[in-house]
Protein backbone atom coordinates (compact mmCIF):
# COMPACT_ATOMS: atom_id res chain seq x y z
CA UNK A 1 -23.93 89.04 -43.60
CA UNK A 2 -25.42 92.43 -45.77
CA UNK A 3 -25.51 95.90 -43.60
CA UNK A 4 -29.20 96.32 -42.88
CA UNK A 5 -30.48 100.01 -43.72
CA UNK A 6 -33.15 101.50 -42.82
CA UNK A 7 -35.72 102.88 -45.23
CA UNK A 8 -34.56 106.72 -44.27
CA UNK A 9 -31.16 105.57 -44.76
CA UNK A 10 -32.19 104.21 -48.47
CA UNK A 11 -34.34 107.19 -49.06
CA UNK A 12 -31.52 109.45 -48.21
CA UNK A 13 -28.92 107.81 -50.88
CA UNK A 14 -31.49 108.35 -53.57
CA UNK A 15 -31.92 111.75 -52.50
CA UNK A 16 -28.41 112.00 -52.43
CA UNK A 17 -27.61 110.96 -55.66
CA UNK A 18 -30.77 112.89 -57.17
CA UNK A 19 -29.02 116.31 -55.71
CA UNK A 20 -25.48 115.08 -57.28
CA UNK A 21 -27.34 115.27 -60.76
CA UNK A 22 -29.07 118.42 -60.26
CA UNK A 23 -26.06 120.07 -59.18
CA UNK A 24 -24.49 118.20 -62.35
CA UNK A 25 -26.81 119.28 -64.71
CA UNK A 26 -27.10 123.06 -63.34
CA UNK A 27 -23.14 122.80 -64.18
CA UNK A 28 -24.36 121.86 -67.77
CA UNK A 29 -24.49 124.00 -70.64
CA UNK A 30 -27.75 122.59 -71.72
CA UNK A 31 -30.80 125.24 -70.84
CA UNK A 32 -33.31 122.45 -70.02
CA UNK A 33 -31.23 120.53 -67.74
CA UNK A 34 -31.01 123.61 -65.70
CA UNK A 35 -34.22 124.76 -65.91
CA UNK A 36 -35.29 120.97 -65.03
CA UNK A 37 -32.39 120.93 -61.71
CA UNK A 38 -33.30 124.00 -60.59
CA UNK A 39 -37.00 123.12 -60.34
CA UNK A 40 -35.98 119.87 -58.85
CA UNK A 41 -33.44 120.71 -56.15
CA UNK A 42 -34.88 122.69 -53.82
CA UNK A 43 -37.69 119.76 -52.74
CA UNK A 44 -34.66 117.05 -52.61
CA UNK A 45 -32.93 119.30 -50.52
CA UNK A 46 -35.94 119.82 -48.17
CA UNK A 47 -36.65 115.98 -48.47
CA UNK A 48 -32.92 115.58 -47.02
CA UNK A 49 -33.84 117.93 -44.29
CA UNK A 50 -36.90 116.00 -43.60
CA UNK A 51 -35.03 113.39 -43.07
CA UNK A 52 -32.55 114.81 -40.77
CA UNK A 53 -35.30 116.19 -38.42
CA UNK A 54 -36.78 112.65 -38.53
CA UNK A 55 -40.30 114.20 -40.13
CA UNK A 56 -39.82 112.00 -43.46
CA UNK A 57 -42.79 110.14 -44.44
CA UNK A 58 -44.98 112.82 -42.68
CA UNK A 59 -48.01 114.32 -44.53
CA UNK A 60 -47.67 117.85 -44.19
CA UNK A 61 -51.59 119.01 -44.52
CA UNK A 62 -52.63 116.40 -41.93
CA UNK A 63 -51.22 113.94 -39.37
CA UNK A 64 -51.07 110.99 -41.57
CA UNK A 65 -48.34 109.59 -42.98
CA UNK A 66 -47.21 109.40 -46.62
CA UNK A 67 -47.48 105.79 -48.33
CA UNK A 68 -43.71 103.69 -48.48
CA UNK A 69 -44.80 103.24 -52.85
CA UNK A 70 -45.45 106.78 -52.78
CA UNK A 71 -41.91 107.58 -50.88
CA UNK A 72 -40.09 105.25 -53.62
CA UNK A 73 -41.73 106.74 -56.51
CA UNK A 74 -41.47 110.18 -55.02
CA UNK A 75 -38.98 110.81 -52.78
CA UNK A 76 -39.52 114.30 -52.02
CA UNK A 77 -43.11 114.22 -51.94
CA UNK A 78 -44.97 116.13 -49.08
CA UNK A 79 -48.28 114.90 -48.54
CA UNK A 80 -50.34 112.23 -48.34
CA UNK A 81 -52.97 110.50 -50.86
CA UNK A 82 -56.18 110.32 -48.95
């Protein structure tokens, strides 16, 4: 029987993993992958904390909430297509 996770709980790994290679590349010697991280980072980081405060998913302009396709392609995203 597979360990069920929840979508936050998927999100989160992604995230995860996504601020290992930031913090990877920004370790790098190569300009553009720390120019690129450092861009990056910060709104994985806040996605994380989204997460933690259970306000993932939220649209932050108005009260709906962000699309699930929208969350997978962009998991830090902050608002809402509508």
């Amino acid at each position: 029987m597979g360990t069920y996770f929840s979508f936050e709980d998927k999100q989160r790994k992604r995230i995860l993993s996504r601020i290992a290679a930031c913090r990877s590349a920004i370790s790098s010697n190569r300009i553009d992958a720390k120019f690129k991280a450092t861009k990056i980072l910060p709104a994985q980081l806040a996605a994380l904390t989204r997460i933690e405060l259970g306000l993932y998913g939220q649209c932050i302009d108005c009260p709906q909430t962000i699309g699930v396709e929208r969350l997978q392609r962009i998991p830090a995203a902050l608002r809402c297509i509508t």
